[in-house]
N, C-alpha and C. Protein backbone atom coordinates (compact mmCIF):
# COMPACT_ATOMS: atom_id res chain seq x y z
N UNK A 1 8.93 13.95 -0.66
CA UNK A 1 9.83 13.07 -1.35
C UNK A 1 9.52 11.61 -0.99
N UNK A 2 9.45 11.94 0.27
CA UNK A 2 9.34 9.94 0.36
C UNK A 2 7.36 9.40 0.11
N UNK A 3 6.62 10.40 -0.42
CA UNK A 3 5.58 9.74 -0.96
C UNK A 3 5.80 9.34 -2.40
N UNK A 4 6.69 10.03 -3.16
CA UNK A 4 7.26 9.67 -4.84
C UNK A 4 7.93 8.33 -4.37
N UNK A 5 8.86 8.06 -3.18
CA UNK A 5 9.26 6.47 -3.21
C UNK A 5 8.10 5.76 -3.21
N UNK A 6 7.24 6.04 -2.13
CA UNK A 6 6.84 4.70 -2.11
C UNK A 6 5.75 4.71 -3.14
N UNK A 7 5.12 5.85 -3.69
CA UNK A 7 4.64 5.33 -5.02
C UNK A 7 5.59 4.75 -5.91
N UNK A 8 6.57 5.17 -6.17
CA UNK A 8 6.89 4.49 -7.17
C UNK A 8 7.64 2.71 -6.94
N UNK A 9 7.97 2.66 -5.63
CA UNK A 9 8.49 1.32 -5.31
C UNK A 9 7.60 0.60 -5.07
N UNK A 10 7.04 1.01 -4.35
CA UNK A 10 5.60 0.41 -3.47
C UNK A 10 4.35 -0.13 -3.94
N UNK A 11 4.43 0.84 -4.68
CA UNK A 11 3.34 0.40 -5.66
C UNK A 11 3.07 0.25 -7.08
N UNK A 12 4.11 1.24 -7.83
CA UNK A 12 4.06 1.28 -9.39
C UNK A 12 4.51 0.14 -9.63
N UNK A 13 5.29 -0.51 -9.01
CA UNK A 13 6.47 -2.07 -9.36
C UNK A 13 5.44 -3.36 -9.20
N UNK A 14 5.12 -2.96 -7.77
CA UNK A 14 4.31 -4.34 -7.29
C UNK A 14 2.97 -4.73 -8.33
N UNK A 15 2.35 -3.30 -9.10
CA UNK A 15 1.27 -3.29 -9.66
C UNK A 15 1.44 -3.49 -11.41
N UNK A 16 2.96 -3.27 -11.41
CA UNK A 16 3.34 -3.47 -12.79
C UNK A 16 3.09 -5.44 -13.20
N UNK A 17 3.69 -5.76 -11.95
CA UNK A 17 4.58 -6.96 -11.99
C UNK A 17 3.12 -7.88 -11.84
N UNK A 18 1.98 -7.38 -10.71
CA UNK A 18 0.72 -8.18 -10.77
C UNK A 18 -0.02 -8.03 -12.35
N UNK A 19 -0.52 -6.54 -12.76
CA UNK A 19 -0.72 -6.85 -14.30
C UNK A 19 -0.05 -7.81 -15.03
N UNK A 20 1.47 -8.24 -14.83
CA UNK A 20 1.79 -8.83 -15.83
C UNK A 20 1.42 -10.13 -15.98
N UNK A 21 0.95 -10.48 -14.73
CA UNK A 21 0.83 -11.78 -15.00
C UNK A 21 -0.78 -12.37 -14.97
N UNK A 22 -1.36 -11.56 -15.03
CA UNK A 22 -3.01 -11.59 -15.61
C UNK A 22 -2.82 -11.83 -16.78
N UNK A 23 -3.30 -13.03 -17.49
CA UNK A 23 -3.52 -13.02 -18.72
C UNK A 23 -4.82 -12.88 -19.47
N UNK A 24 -5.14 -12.66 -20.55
CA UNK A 24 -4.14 -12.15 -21.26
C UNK A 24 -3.38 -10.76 -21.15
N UNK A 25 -1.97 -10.33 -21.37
CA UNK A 25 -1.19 -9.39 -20.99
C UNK A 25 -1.28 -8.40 -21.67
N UNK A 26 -1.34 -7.00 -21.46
CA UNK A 26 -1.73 -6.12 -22.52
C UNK A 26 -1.22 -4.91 -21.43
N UNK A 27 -0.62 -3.95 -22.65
CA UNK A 27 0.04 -3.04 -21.85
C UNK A 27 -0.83 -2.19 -21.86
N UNK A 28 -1.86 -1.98 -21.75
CA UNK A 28 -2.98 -1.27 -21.03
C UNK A 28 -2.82 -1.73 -19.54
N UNK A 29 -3.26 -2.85 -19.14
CA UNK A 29 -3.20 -3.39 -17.86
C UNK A 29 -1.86 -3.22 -17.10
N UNK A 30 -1.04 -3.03 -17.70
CA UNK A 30 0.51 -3.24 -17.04
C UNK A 30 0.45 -1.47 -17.04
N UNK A 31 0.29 -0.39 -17.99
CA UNK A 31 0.40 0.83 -17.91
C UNK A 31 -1.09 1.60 -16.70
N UNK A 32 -1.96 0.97 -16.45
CA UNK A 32 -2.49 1.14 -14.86
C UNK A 32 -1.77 1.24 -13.73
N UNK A 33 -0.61 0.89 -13.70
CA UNK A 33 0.51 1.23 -12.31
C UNK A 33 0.58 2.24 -12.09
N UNK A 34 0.68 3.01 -13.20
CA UNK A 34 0.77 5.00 -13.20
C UNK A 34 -0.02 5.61 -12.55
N UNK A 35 -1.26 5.23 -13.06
CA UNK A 35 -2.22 6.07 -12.28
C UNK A 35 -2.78 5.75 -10.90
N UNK A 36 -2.31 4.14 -10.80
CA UNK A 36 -2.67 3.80 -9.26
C UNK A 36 -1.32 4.55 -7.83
N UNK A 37 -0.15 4.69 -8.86
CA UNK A 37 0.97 5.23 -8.09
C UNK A 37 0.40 6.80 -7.74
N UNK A 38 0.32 7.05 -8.63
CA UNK A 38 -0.14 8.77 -8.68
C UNK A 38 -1.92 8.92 -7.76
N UNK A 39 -2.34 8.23 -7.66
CA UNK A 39 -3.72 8.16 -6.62
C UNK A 39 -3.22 8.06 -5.17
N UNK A 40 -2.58 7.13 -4.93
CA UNK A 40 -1.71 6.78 -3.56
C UNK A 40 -0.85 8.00 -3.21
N UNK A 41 0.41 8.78 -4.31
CA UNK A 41 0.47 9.79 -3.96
C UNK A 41 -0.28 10.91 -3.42
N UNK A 42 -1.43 11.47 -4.16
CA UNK A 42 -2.50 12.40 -4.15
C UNK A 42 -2.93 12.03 -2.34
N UNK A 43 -3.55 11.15 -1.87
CA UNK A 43 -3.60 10.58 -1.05
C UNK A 43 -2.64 11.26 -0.23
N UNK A 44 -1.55 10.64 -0.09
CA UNK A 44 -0.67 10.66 1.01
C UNK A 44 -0.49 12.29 1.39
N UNK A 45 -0.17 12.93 0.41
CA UNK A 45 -1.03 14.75 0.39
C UNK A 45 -1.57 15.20 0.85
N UNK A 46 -2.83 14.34 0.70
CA UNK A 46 -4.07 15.10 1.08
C UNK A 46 -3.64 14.44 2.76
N UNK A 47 -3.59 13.65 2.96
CA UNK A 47 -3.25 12.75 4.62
C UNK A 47 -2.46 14.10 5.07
N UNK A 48 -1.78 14.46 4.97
CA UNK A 48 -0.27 15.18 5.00
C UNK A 48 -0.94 17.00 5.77
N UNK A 49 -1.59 17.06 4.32
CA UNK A 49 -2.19 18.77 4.60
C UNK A 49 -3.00 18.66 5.50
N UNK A 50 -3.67 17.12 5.87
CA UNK A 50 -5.01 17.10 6.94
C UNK A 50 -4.55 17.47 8.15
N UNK A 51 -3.18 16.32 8.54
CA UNK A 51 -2.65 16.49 9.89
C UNK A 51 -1.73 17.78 10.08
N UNK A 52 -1.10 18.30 8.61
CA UNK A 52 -0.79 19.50 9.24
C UNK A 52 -2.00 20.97 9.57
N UNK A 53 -2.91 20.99 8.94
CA UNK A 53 -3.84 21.82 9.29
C UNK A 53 -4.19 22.23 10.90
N UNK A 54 -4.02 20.20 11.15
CA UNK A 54 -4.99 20.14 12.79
C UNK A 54 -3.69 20.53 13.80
N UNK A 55 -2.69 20.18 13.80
CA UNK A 55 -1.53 20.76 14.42
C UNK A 55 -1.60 22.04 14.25
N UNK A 56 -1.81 23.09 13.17
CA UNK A 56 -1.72 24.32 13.74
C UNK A 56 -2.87 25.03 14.05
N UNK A 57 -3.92 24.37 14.18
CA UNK A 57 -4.63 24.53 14.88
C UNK A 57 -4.80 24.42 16.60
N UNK A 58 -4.09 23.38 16.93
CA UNK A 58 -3.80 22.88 18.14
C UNK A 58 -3.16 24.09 19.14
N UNK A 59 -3.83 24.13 20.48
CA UNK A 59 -3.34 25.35 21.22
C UNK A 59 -2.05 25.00 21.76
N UNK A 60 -2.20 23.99 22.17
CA UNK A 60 -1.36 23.22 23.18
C UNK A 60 -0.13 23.06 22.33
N UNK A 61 0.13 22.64 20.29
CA UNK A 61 1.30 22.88 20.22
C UNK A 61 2.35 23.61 19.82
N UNK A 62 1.40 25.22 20.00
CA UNK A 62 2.08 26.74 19.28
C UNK A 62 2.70 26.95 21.45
């Protein structure tokens, strides 16, 4: 749950709001927030399954 915040606060907003002000403005450029939110999610996932893998792997913390 809290990787859907901060894609979507964190980054879909901040990346909306920088497209917008590139000119010229075109909601192509402003609709790129989506997929940069949704990459950062994917990410934070993959971060997520890495460190839980190595923890149960770990002797020392079963």
């Amino acid at each position: 749950m809290l990787q859907g915040i901060i894609g979507a606060f964190c980054i879909r907003i901040p990346v909306s709001l920088l497209m917008k002000s590139i000119q010229p403005v075109s909601l192509f450029r402003i609709g790129l927030a989506t997929p940069c939110a949704t990459l950062v999610q994917i990410l934070f996932c993959i971060i997520a399954l890495i460190v839980k893998n190595r923890k149960s792997r770990d002797p020392i913390s079963q």
